[in-house]
N, C-alpha and C. Protein backbone atom coordinates (compact mmCIF):
# COMPACT_ATOMS: atom_id res chain seq x y z
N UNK A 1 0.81 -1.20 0.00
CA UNK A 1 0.00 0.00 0.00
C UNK A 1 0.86 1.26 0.00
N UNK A 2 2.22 1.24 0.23
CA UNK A 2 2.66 2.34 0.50
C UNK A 2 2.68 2.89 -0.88
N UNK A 3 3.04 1.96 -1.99
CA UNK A 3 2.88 2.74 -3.40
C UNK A 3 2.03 3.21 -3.95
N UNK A 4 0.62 3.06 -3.43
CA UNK A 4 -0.50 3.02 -4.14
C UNK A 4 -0.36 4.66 -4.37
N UNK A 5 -0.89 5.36 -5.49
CA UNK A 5 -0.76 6.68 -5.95
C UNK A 5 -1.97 7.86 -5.61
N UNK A 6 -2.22 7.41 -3.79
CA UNK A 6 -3.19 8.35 -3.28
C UNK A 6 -2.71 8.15 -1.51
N UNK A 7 -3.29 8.85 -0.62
CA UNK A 7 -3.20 8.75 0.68
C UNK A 7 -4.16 7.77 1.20
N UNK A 8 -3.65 7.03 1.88
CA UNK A 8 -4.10 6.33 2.58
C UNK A 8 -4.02 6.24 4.00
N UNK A 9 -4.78 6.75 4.67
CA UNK A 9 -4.35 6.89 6.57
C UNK A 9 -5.72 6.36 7.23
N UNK A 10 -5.30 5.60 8.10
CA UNK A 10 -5.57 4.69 8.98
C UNK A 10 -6.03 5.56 10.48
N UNK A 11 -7.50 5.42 11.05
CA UNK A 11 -6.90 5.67 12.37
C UNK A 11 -8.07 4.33 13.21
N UNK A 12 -7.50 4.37 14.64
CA UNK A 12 -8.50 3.34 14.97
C UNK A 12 -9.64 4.39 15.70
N UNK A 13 -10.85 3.38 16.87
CA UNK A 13 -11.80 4.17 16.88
C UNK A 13 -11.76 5.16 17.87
N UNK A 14 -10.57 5.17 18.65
CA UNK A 14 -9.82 6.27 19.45
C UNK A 14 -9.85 7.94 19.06
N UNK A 15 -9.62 7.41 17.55
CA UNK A 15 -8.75 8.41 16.50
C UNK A 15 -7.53 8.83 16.96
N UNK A 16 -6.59 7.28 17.18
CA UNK A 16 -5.34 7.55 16.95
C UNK A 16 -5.30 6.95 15.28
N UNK A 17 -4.01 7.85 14.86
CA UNK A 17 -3.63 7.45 13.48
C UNK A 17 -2.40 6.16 13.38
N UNK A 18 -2.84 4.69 12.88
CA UNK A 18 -2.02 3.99 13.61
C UNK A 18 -1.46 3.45 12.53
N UNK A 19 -1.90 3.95 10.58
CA UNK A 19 -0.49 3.79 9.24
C UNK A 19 -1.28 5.19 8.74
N UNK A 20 0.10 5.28 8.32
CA UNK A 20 -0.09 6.04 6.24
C UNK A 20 0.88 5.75 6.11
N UNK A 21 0.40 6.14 4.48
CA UNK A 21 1.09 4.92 3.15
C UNK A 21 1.99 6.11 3.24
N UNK A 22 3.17 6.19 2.32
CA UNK A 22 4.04 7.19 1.63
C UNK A 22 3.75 8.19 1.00
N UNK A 23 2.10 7.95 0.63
CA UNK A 23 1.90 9.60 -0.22
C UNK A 23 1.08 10.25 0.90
N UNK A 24 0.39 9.82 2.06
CA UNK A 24 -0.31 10.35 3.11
C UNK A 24 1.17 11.04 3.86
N UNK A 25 2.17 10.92 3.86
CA UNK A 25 2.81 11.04 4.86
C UNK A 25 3.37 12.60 4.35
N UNK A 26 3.98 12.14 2.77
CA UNK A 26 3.88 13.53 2.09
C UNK A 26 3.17 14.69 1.63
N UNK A 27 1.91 13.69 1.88
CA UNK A 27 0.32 15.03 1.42
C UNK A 27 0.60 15.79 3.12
N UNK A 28 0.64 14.76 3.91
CA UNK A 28 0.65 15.54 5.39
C UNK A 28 1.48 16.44 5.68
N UNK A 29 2.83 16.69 5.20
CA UNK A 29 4.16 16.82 5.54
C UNK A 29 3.89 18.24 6.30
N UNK A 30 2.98 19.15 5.89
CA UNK A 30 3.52 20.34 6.49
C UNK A 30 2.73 20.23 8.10
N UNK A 31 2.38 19.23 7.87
CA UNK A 31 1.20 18.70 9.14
C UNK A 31 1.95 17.98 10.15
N UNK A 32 3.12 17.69 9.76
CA UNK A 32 3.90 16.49 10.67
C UNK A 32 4.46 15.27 9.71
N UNK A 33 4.06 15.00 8.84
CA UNK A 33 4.09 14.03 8.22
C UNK A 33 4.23 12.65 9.12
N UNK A 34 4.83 11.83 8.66
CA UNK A 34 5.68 10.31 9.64
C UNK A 34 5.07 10.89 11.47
N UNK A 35 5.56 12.33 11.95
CA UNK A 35 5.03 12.53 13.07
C UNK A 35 4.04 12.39 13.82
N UNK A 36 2.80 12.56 12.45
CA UNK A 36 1.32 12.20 12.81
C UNK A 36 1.28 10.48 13.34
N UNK A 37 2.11 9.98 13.07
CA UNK A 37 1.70 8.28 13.85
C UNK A 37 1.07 8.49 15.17
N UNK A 38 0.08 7.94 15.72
CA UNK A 38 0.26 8.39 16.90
C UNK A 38 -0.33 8.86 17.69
N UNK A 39 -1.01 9.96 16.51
CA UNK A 39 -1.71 11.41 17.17
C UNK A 39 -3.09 11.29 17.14
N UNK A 40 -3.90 12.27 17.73
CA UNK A 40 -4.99 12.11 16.91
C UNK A 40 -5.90 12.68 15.97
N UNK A 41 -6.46 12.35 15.21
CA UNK A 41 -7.10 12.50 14.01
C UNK A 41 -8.19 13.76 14.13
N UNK A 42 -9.00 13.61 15.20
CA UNK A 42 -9.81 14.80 15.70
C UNK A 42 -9.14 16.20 15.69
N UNK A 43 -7.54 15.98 16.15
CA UNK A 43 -6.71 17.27 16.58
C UNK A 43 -6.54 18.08 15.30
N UNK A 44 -6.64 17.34 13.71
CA UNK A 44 -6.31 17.62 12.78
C UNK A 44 -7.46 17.96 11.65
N UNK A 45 -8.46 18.28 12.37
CA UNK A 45 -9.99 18.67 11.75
C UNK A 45 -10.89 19.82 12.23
N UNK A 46 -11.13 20.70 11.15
CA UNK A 46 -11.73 22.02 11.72
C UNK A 46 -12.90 21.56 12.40
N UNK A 47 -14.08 22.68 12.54
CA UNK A 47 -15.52 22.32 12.21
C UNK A 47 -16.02 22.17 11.00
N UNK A 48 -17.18 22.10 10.38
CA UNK A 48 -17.71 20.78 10.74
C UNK A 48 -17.10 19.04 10.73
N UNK A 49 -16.01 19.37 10.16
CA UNK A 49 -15.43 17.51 9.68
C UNK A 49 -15.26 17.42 11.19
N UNK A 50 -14.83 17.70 11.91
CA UNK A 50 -14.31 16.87 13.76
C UNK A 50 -15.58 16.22 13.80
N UNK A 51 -16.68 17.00 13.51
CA UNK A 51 -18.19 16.65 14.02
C UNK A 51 -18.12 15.30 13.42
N UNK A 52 -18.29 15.20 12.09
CA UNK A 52 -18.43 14.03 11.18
C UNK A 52 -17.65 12.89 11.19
N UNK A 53 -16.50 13.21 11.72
CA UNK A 53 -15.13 12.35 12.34
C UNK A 53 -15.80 11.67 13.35
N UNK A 54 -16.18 12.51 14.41
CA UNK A 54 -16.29 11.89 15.59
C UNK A 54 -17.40 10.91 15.57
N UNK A 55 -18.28 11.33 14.71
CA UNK A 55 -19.62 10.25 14.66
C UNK A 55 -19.40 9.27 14.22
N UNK A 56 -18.21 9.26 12.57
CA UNK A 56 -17.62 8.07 12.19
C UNK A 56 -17.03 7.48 13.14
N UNK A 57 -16.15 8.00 14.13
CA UNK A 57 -15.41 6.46 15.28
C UNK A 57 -16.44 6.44 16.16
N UNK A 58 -17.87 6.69 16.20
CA UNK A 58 -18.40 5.96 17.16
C UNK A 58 -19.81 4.62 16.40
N UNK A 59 -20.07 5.01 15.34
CA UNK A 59 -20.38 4.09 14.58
C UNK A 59 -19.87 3.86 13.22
N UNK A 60 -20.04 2.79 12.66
CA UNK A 60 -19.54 2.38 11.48
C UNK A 60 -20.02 3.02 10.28
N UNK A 61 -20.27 4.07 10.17
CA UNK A 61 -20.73 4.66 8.53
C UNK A 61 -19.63 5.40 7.46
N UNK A 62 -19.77 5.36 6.28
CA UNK A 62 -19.02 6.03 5.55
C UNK A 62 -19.29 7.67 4.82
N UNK A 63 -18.35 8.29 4.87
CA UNK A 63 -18.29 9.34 4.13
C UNK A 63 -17.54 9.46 2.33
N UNK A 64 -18.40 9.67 1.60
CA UNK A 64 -17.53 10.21 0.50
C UNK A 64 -17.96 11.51 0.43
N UNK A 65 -16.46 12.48 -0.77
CA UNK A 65 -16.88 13.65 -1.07
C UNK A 65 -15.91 14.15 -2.41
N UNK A 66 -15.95 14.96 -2.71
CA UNK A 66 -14.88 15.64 -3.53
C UNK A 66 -14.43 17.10 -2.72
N UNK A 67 -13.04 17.42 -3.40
CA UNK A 67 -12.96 19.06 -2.91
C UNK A 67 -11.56 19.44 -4.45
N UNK A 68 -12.12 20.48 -4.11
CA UNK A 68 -11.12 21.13 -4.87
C UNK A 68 -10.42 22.47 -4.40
N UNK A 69 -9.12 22.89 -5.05
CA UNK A 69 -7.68 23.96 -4.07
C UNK A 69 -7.32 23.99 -4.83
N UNK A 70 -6.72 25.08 -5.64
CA UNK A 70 -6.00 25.80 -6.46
C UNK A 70 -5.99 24.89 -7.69
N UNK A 71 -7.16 24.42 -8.21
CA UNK A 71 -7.66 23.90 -9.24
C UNK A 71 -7.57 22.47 -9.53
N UNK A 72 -6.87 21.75 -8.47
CA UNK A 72 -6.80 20.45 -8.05
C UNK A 72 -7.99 20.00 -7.31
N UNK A 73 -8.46 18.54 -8.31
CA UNK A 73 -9.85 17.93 -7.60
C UNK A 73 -9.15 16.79 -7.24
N UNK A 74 -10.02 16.36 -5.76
CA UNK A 74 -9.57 15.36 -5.02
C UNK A 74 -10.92 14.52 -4.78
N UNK A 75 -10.66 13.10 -5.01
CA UNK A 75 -12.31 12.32 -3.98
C UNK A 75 -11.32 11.99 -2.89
N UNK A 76 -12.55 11.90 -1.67
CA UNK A 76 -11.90 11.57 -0.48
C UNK A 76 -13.47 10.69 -0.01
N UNK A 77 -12.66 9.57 0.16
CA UNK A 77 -13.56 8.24 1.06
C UNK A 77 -13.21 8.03 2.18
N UNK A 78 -14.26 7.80 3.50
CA UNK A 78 -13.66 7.43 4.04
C UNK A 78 -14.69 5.87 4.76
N UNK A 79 -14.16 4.65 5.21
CA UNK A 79 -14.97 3.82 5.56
C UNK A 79 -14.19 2.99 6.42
N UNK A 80 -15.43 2.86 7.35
CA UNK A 80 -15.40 1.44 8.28
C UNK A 80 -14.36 0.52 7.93
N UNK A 81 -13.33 0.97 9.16
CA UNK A 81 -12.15 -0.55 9.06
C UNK A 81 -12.84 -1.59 9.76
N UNK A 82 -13.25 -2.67 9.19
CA UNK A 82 -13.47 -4.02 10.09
C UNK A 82 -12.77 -5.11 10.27
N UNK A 83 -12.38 -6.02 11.11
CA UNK A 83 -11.94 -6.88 10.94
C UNK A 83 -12.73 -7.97 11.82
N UNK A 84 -12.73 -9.30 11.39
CA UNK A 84 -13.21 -10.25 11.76
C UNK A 84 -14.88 -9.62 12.65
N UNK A 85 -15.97 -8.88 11.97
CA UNK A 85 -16.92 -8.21 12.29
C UNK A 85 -16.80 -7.14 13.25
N UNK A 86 -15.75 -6.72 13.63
CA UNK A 86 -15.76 -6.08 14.99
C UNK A 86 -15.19 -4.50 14.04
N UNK A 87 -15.81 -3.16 14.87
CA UNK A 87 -15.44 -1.89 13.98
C UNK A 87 -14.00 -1.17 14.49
N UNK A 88 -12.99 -1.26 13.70
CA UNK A 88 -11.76 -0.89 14.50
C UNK A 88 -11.42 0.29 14.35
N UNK A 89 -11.92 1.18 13.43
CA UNK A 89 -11.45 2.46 13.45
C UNK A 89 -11.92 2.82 11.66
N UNK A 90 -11.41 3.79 11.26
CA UNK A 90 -11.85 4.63 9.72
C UNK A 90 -10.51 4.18 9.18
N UNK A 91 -10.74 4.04 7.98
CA UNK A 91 -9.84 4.12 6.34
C UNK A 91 -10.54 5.13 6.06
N UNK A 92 -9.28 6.15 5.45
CA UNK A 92 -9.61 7.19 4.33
C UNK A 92 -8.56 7.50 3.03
N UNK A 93 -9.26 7.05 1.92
CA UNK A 93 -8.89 7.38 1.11
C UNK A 93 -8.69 8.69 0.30
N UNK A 94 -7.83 9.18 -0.29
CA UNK A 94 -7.73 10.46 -0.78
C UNK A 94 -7.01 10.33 -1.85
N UNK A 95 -7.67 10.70 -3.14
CA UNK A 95 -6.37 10.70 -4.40
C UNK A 95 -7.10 11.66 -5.45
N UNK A 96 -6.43 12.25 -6.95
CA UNK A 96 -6.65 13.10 -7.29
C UNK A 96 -7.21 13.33 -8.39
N UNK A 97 -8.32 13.46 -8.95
CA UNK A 97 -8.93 13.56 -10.43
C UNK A 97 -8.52 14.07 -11.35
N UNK A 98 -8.20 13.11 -12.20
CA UNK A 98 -8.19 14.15 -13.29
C UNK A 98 -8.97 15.22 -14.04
N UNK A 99 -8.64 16.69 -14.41
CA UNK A 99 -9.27 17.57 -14.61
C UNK A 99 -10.77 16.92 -15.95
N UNK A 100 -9.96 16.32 -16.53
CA UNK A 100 -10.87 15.53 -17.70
C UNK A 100 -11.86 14.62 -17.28
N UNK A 101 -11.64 14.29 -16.42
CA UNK A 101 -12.22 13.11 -15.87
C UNK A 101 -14.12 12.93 -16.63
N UNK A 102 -14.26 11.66 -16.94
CA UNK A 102 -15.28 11.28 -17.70
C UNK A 102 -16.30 10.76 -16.82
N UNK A 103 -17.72 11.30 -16.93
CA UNK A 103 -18.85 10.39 -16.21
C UNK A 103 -19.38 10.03 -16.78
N UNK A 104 -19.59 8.67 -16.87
CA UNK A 104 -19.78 7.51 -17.38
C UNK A 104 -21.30 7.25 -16.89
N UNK A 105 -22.78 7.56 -17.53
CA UNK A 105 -23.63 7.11 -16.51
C UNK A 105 -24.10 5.54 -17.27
N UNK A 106 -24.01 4.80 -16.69
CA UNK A 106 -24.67 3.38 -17.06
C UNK A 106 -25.42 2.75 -16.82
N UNK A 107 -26.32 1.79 -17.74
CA UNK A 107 -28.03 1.38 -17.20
C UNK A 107 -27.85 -0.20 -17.02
């Protein structure tokens, strides 16, 4: 996972952050990067996302969204880590669209 060509960060339902891959660590960098292990995830969210954070580590639901910054579009997922049925914390995905990007609607 560390290669995969988007961020990937991990936290459990604490919201400690307990991986990111190599491009989370560099999307983070001015944030702490590698430092963020550790920390928590709440500390690193304005209003409203802390709100939406916090509801995600107390039950299992997912968020998707898009955003866009200085003309860069991003989707950002985030979902229920489970393992063996039990809810251990959020996966969030983050990687970057292309400006072209095609919607495809299909029946």
């Amino acid at each position: 996972m560390d290669e995969f060509g988007g961020a990937i960060t991990v936290c459990n339902t604490d919201g400690i952050i307990v991986y990111m891959n190599d491009f989370s660590i560099r999307q983070f960098e001015k944030y702490g990067g590698d430092n963020l292990l550790g920390t928590n995830l709440l500390e690193c969210h304005p209003e409203p996302s802390k709100t939406k954070l916090r509801e995600m580590l107390e039950k299992p639901i997912e968020n998707t969204y898009t955003t866009e910054k200085n003309g860069l579009k991003k989707v950002v997922t985030q979902k229920p880590w489970m393992e063996n049925g039990k809810f251990c914390g959020v996966v969030e995905l983050s990687f970057e669209l292309p400006s072209d990007i095609e919607n495809q609607i299909r029946t």
